[in-house]
N, C-alpha and C. Protein backbone atom coordinates (compact mmCIF):
# COMPACT_ATOMS: atom_id res chain seq x y z
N UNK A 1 -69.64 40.76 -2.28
CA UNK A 1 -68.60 39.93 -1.70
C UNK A 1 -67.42 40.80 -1.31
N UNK A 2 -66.72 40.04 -0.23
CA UNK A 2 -65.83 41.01 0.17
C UNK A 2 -64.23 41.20 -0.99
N UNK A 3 -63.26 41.27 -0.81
CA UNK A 3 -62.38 41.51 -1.55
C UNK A 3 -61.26 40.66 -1.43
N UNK A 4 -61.17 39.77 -0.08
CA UNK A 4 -60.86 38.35 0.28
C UNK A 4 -61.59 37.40 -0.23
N UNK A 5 -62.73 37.27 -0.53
CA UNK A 5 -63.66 36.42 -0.89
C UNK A 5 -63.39 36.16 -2.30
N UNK A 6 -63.25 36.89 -3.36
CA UNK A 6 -63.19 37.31 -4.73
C UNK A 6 -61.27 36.91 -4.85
N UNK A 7 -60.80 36.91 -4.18
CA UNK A 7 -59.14 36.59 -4.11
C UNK A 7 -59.30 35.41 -3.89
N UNK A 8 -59.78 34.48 -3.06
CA UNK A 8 -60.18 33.54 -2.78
C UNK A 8 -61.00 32.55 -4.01
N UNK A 9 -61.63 32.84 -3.76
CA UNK A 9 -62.22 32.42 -5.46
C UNK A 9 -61.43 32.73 -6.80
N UNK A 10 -60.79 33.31 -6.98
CA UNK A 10 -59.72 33.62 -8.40
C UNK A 10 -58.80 32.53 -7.80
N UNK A 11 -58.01 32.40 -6.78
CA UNK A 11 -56.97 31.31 -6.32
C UNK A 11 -57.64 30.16 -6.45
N UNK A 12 -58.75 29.57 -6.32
CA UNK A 12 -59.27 27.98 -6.33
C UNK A 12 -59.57 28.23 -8.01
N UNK A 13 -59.78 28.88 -8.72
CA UNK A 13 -60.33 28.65 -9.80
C UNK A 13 -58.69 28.27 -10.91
N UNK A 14 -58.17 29.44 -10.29
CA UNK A 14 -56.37 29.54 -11.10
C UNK A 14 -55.92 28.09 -10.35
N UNK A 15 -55.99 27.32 -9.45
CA UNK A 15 -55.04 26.04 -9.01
C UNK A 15 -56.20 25.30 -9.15
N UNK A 16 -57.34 25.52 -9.84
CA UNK A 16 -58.28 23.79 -10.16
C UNK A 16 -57.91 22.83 -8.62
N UNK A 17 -58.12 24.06 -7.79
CA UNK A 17 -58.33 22.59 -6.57
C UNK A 17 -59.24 22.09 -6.32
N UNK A 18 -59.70 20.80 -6.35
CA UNK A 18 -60.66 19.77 -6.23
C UNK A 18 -61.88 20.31 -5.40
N UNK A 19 -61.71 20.72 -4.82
CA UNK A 19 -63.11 21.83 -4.01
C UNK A 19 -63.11 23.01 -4.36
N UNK A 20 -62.94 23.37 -5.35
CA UNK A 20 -63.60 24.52 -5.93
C UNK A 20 -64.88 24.69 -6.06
N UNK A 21 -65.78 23.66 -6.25
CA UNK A 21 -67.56 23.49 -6.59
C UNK A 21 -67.93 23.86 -4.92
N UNK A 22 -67.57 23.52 -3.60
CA UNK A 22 -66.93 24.21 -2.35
C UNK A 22 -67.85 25.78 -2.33
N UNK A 23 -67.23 26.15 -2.85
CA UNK A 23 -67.13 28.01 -3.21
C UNK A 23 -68.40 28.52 -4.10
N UNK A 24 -68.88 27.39 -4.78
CA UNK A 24 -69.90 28.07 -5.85
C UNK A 24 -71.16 28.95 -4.67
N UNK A 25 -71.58 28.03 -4.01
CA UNK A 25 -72.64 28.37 -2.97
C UNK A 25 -72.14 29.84 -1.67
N UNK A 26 -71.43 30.54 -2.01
CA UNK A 26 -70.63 31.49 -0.90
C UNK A 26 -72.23 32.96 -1.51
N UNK A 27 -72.05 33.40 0.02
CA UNK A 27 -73.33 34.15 -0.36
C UNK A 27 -72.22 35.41 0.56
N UNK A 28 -73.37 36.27 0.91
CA UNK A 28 -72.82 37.69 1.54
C UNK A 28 -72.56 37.28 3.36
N UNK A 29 -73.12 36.20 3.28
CA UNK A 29 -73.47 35.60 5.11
C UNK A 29 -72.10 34.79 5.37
N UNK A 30 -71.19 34.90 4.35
CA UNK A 30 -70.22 33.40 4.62
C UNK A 30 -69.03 34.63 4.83
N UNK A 31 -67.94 33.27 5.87
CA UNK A 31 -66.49 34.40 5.80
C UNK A 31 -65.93 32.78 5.74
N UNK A 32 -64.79 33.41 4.88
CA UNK A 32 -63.88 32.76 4.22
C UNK A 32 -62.84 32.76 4.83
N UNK A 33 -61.98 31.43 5.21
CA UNK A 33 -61.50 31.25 6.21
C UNK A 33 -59.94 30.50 5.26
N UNK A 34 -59.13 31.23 5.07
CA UNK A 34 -57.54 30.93 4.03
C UNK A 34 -56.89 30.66 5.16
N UNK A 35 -55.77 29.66 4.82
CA UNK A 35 -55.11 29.44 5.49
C UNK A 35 -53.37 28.73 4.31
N UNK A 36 -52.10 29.41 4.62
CA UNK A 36 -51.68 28.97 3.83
C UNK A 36 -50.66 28.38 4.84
N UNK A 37 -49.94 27.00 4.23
CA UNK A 37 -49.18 26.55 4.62
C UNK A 37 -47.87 25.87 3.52
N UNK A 38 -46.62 26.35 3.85
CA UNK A 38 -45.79 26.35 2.90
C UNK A 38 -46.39 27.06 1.27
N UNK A 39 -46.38 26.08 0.24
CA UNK A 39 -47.04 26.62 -0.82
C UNK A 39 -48.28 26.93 -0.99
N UNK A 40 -48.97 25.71 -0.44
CA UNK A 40 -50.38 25.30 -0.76
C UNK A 40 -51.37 26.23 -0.01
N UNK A 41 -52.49 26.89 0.00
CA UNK A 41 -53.30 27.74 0.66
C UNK A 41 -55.05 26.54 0.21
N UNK A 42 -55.49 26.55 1.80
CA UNK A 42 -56.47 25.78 1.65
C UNK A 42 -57.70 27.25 2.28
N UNK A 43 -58.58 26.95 1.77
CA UNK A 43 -59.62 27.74 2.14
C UNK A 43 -61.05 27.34 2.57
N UNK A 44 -61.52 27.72 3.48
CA UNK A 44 -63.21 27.05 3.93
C UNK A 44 -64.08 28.03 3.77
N UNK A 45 -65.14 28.19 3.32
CA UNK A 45 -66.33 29.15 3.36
C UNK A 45 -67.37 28.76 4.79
N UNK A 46 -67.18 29.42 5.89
CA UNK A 46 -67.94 29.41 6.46
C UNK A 46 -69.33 30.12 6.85
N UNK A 47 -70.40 29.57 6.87
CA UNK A 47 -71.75 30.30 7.07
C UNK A 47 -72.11 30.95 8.04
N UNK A 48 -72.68 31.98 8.13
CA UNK A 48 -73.15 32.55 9.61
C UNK A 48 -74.43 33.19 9.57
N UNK A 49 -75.06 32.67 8.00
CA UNK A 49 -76.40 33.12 8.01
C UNK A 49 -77.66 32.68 9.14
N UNK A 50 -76.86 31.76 9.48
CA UNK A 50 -78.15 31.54 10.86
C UNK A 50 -78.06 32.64 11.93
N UNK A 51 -77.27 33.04 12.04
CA UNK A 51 -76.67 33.81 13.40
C UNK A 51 -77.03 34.88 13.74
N UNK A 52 -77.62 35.35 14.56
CA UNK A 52 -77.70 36.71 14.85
C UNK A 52 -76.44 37.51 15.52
N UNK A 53 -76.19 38.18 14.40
CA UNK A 53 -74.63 38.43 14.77
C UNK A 53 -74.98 39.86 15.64
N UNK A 54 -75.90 40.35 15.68
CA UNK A 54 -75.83 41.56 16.33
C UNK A 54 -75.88 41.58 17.89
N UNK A 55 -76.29 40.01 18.28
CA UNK A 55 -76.17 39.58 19.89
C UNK A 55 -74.84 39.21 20.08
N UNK A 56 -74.53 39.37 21.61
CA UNK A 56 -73.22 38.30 21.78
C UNK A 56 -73.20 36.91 21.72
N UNK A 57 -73.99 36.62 21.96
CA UNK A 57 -74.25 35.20 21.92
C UNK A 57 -74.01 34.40 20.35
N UNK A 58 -74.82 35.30 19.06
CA UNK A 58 -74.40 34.84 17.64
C UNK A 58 -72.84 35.03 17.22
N UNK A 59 -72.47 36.53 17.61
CA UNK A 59 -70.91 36.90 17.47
C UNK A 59 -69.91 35.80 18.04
N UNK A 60 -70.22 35.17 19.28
CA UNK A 60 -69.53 34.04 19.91
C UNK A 60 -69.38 33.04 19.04
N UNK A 61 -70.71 32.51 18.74
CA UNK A 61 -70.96 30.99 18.27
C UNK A 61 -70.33 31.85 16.11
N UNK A 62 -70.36 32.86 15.94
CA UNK A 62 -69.43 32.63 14.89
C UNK A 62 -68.04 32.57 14.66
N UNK A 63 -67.88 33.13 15.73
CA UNK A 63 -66.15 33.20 16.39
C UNK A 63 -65.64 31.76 16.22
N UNK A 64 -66.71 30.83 16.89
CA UNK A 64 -65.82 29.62 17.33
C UNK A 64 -66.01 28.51 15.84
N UNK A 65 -66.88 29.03 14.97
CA UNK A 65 -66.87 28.40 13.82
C UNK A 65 -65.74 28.90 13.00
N UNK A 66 -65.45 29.95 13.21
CA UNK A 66 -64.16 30.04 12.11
C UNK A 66 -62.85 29.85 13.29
N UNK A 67 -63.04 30.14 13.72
CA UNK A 67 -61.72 29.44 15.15
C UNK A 67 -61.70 27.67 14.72
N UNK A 68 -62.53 26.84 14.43
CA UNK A 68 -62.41 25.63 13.92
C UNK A 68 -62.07 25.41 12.51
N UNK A 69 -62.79 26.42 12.15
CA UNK A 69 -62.43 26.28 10.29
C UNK A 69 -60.59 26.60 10.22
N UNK A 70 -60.01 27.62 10.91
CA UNK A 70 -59.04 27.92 10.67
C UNK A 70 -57.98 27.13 11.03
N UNK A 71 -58.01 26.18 12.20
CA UNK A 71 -57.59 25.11 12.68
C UNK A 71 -57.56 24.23 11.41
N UNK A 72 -58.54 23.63 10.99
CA UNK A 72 -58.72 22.92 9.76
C UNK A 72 -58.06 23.30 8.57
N UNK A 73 -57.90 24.09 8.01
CA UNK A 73 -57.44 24.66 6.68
C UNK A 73 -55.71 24.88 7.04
N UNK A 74 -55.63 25.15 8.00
CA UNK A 74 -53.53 25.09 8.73
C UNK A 74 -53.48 23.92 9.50
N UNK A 75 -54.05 22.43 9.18
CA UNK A 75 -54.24 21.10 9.17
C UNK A 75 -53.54 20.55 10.71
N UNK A 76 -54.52 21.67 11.75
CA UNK A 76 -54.51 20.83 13.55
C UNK A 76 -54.92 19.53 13.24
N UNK A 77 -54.29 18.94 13.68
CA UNK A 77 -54.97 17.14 14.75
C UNK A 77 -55.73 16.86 15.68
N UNK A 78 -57.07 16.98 15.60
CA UNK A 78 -57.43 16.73 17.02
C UNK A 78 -56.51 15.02 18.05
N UNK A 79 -56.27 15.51 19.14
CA UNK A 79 -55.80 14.17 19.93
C UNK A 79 -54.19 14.36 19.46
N UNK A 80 -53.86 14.79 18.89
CA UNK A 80 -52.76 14.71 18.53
C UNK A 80 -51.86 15.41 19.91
N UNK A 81 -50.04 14.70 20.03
CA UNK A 81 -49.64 15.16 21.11
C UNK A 81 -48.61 15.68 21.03
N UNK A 82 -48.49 16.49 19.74
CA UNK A 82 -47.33 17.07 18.83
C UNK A 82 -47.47 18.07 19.31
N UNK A 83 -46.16 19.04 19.94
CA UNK A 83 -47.03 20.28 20.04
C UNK A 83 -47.37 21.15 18.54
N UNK A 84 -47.83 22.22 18.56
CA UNK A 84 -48.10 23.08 17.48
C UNK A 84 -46.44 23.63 16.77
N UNK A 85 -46.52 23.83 15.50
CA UNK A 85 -45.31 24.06 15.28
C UNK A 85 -45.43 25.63 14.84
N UNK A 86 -43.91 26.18 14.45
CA UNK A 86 -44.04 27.82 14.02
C UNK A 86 -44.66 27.71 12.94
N UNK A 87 -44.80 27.27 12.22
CA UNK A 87 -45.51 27.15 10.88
C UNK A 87 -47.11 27.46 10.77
N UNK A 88 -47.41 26.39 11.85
CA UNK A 88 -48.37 26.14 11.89
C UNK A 88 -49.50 27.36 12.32
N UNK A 89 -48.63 27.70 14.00
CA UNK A 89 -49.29 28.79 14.00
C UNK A 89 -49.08 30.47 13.75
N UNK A 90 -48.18 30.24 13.02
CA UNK A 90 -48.11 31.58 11.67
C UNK A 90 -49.47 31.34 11.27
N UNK A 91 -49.97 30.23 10.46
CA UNK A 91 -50.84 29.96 9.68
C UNK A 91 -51.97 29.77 10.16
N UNK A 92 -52.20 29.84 11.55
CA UNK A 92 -53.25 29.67 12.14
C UNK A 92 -53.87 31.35 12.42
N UNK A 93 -52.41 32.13 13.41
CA UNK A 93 -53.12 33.84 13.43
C UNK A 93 -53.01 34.04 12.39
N UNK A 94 -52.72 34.40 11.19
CA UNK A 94 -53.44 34.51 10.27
C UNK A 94 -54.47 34.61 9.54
N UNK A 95 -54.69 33.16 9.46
CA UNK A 95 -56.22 32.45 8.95
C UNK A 95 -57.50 33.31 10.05
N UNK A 96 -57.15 32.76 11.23
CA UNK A 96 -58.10 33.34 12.35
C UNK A 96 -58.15 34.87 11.90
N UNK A 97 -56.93 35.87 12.14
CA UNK A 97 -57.37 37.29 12.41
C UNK A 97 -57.87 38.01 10.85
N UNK A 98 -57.63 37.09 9.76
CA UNK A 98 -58.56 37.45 8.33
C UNK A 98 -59.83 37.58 8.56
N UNK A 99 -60.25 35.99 9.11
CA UNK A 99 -61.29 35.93 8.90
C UNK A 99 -62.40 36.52 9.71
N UNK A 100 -61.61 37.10 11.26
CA UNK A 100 -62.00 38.30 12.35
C UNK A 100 -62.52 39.38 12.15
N UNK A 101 -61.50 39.94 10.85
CA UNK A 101 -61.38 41.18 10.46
C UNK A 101 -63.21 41.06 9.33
N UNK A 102 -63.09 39.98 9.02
CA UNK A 102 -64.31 39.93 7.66
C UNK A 102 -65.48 39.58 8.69
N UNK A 103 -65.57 38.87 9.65
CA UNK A 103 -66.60 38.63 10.44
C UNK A 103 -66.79 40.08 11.47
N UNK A 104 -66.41 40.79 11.47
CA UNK A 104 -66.00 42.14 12.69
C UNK A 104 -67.35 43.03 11.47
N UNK A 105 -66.81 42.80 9.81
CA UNK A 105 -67.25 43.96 8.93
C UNK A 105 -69.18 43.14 9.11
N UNK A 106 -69.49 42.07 9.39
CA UNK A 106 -70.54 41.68 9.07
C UNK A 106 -71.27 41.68 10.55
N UNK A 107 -70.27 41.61 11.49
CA UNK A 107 -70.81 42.19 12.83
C UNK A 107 -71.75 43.56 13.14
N UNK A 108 -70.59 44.58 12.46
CA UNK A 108 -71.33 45.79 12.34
C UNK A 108 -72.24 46.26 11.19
N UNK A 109 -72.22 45.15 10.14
CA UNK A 109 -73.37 45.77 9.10
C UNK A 109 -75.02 44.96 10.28
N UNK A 110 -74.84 44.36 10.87
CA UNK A 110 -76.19 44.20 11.52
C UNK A 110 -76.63 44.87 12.43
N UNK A 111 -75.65 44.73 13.18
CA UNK A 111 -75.56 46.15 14.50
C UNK A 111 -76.09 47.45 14.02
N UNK A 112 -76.04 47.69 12.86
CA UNK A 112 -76.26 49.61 12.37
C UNK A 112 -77.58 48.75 11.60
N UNK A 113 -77.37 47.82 11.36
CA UNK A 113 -79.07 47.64 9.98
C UNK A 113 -79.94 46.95 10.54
């Protein structure tokens, strides 16, 4: 697991947040997608074990799964006609370029393996 992943998991376990059982199932295929807003930091484990990440085509379609997860966890509206606030998307590049950086490391472990 990566070293976000393991931070991630110590934070849901230390704040007993209600989806912690969430996290039990996180394998080496998932990127973890934090997002904090004001105090609270919500987190998603997303999968990409289907994916062939070593095509563009898998690298895309995982892009846009954590591009949604990260939206989700820094709590977008779909339909909504608010614009985005500074907060929000602090908490959005963020969330997104973490979870870039952890999907980038699993990009190239397929690419070389």
């Amino acid at each position: 697991m990566t070293r976000k992943t393991l931070v991630a998991l110590a934070a849901t376990i230390t704040f007993a947040i209600p989806s912690a059982t969430a996290f039990a199932g996180i394998t080496d295929m998932d990127v973890v997608v934090d997002g904090r807003t004001g105090a609270e930091t919500r987190s998603i484990a997303v999968s990409v074990a289907d994916l062939n990440l070593a095509s563009n085509h898998g690298a895309r379609m995982a892009d846009s799964r954590i591009t949604k997860a990260a939206k989700q966890v820094c709590g977008w509206m779909n339909g909504s006609i608010l614009p985005a606030t500074p907060e929000y998307r602090a908490c959005f590049g963020e969330a997104l370029g973490g979870a870039r950086n952890d999907l980038d490391t699993l990009i190239q472990a397929q690419r070389q393996g």
